[in-house]
C-alpha atoms as a PDB file:
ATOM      1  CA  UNK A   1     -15.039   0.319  -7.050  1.00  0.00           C
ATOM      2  CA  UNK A   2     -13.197  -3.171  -7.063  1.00  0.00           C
ATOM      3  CA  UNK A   3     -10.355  -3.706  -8.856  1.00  0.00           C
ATOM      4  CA  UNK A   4     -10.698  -6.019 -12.093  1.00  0.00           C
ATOM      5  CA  UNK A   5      -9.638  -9.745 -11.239  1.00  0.00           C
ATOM      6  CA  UNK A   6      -6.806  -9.897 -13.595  1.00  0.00           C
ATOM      7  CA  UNK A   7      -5.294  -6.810 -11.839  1.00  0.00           C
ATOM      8  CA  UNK A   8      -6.185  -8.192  -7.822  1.00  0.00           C
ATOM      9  CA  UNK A   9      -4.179 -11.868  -8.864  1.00  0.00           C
ATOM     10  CA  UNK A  10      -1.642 -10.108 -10.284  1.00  0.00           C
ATOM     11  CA  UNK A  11      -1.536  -8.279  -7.284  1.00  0.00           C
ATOM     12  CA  UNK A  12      -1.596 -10.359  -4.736  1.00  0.00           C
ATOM     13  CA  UNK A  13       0.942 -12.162  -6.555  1.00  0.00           C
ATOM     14  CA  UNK A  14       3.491  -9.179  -6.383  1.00  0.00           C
ATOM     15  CA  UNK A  15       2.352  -9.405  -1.949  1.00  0.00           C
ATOM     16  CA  UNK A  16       2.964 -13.621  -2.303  1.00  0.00           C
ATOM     17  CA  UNK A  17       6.474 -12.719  -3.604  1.00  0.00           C
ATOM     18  CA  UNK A  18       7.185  -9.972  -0.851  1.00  0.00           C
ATOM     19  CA  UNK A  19       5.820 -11.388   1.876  1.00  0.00           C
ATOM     20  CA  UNK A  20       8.539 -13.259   3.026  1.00  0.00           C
ATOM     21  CA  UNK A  21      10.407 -10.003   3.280  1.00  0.00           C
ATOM     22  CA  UNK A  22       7.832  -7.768   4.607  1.00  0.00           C
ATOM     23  CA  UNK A  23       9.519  -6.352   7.423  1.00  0.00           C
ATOM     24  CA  UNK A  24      12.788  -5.317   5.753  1.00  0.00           C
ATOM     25  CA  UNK A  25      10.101  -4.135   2.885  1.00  0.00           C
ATOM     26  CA  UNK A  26       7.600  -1.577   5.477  1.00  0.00           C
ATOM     27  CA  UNK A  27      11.367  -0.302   6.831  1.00  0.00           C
ATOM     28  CA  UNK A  28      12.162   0.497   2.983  1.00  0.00           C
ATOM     29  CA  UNK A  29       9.252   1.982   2.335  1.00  0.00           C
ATOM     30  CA  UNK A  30       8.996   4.244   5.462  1.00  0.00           C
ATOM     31  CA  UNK A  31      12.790   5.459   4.373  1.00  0.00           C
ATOM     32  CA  UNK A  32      11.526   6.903   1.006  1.00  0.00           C
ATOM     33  CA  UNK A  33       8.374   8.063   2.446  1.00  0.00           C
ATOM     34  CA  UNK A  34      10.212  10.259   5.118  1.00  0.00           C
ATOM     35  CA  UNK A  35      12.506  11.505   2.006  1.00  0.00           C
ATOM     36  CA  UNK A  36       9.478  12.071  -0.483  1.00  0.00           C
ATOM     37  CA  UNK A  37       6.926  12.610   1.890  1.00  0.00           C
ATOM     38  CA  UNK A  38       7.776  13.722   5.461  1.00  0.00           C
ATOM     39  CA  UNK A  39       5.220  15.101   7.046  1.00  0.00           C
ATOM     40  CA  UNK A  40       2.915  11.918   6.261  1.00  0.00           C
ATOM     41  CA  UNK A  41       6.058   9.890   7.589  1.00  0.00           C
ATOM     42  CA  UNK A  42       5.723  11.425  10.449  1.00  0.00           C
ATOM     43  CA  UNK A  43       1.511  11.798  11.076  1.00  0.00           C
ATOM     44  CA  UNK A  44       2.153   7.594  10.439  1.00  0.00           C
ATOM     45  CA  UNK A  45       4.743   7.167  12.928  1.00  0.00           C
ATOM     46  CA  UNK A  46       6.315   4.841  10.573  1.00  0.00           C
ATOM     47  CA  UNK A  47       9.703   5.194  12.653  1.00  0.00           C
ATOM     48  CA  UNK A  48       8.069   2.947  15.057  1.00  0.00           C
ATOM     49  CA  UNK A  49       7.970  -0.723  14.410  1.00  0.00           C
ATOM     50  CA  UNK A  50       4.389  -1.176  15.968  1.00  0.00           C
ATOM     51  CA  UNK A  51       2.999   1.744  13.135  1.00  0.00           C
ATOM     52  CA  UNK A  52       5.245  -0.650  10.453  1.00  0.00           C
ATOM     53  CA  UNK A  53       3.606  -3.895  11.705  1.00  0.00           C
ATOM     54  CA  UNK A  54      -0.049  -1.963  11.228  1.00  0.00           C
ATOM     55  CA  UNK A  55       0.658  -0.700   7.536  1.00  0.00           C
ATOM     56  CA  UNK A  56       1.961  -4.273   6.971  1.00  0.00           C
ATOM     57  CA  UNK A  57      -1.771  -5.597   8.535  1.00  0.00           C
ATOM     58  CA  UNK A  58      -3.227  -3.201   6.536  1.00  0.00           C
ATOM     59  CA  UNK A  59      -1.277  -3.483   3.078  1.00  0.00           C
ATOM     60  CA  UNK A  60      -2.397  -7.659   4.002  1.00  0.00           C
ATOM     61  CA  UNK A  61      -5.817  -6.659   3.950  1.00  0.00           C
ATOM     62  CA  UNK A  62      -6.204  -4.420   1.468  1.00  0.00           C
ATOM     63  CA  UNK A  63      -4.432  -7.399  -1.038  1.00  0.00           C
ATOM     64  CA  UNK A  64      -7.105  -9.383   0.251  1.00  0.00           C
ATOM     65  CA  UNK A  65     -10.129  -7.657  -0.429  1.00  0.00           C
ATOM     66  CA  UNK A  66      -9.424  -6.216  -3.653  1.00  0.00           C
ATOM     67  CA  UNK A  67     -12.327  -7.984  -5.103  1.00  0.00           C
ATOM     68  CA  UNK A  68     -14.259  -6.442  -2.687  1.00  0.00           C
ATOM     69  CA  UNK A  69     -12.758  -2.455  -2.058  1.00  0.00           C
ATOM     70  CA  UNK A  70     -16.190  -0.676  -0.616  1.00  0.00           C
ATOM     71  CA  UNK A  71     -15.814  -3.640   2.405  1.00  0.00           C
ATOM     72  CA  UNK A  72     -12.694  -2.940   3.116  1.00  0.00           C
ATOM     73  CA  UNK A  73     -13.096   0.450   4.225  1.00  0.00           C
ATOM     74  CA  UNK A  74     -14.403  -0.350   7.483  1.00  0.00           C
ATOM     75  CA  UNK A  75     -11.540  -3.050   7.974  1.00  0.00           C
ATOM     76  CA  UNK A  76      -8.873  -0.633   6.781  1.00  0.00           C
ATOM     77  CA  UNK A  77     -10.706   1.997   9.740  1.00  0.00           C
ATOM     78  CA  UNK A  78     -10.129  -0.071  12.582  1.00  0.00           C
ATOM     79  CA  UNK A  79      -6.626  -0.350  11.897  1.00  0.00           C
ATOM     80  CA  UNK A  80      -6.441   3.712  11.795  1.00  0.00           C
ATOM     81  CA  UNK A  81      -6.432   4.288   8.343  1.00  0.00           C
ATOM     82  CA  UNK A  82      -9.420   7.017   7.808  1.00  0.00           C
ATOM     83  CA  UNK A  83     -10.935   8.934   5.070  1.00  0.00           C
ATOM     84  CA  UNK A  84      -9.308  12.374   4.542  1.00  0.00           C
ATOM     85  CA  UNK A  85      -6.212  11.039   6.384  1.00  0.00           C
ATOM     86  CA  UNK A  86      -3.725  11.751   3.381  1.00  0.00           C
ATOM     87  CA  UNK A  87      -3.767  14.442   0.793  1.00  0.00           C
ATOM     88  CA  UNK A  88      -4.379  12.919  -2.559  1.00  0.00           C
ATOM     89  CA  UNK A  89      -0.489  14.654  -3.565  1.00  0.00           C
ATOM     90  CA  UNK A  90       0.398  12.266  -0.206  1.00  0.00           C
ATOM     91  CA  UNK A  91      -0.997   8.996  -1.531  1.00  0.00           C
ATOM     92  CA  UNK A  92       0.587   9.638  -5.028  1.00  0.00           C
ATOM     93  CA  UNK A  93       4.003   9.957  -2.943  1.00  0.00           C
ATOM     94  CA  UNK A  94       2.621   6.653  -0.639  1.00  0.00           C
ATOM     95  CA  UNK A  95       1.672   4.642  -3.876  1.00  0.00           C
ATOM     96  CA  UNK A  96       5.658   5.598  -5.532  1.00  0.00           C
ATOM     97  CA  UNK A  97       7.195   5.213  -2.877  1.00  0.00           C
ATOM     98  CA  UNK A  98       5.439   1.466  -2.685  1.00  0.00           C
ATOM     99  CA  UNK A  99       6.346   1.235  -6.309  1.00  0.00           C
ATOM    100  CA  UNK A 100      10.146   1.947  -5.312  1.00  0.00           C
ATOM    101  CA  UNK A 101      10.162  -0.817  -2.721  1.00  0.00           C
ATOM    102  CA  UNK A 102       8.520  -3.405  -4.819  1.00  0.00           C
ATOM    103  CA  UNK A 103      10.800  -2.385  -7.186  1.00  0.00           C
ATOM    104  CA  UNK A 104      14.277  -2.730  -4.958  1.00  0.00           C
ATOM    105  CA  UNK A 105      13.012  -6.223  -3.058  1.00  0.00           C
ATOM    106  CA  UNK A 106      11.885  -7.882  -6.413  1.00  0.00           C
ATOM    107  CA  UNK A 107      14.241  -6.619  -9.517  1.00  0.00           C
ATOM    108  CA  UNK A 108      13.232  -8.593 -12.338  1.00  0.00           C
ATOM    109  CA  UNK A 109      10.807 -10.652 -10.698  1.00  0.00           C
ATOM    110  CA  UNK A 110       8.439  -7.519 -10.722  1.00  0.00           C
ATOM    111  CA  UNK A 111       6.706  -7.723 -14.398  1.00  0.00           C
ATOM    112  CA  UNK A 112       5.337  -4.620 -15.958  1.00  0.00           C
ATOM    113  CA  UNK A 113       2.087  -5.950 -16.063  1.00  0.00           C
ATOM    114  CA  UNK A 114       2.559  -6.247 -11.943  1.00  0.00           C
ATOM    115  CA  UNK A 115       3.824  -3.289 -11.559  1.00  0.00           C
ATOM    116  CA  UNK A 116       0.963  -1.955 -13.339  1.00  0.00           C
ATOM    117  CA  UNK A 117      -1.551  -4.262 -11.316  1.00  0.00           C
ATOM    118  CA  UNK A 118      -0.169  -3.061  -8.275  1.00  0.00           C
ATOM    119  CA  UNK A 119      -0.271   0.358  -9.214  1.00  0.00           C
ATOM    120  CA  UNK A 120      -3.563   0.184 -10.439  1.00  0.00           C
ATOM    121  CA  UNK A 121      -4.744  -1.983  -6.609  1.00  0.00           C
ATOM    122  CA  UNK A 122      -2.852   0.643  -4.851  1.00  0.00           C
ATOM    123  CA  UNK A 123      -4.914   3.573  -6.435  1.00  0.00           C
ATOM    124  CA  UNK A 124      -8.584   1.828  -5.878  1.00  0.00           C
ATOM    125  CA  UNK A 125      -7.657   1.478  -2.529  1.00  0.00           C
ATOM    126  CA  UNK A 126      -6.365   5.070  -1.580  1.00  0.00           C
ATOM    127  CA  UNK A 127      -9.481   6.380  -3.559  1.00  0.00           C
ATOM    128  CA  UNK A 128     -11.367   4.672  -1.849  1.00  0.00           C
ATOM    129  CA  UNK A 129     -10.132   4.122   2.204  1.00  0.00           C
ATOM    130  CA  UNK A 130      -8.248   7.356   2.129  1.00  0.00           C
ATOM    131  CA  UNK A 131      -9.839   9.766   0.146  1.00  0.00           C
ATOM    132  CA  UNK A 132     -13.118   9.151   0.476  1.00  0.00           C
ATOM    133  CA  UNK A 133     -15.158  11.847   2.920  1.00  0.00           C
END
């Protein structure tokens, strides 16, 4: 199901805004993962900078076809991320711990209504790239 277009703009709003700092953002986010979430830390390899540069490909794309999440499946595949590769207890953990960095990189600049937005983006996706199958 594709997110509502209200909710993908404010989204990829919230990616315009920490784009710049996407590298220092995917190391973030793979800290609190490995603390809230270690064993799908570790099945991502998100120690290594090539697995951080693929989530940051993916997160790219998955911003970018909001409008459009049933396409995006196949895109989100051939960068590794498959159906039935997280437990749906993981992707809650992936989608806070995304919350968290947004959160640290953009204080006050992240709304509630974005927060919300992203949340909501974040959810469509992992329902339906991740836990789909």
């Amino acid at each position: 199901a594709a997110v509502g277009a209200d909710d993908a703009a404010l989204a990829r709003r919230v990616h315009a805004l920490l784009e710049p700092h996407a590298e220092e953002a995917a190391a973030v986010f793979a800290d609190r993962l490995r603390m809230t979430a270690p064993a799908l830390h570790d099945r991502l390899m998100l120690g290594e900078p090539a697995a951080r540069r693929r989530l940051l490909a993916a997160v790219g794309l998955a911003v970018r076809g909001l409008d459009r999440v049933d396409e995006l499946v196949a895109a989100l595949a051939r960068l590794g991320v498959r159906a039935g590769a997280a437990t749906p207890q993981e992707c809650r953990h992936a989608l806070e711990a995304a919350t968290w960095t947004l959160q640290r990189g953009l204080g006050d600049r992240l709304t509630p209504e974005m927060r919300r937005a992203w949340e909501a983006a974040g959810r469509a996706v992992l329902r339906a790239a991740v836990l789909r199958g």
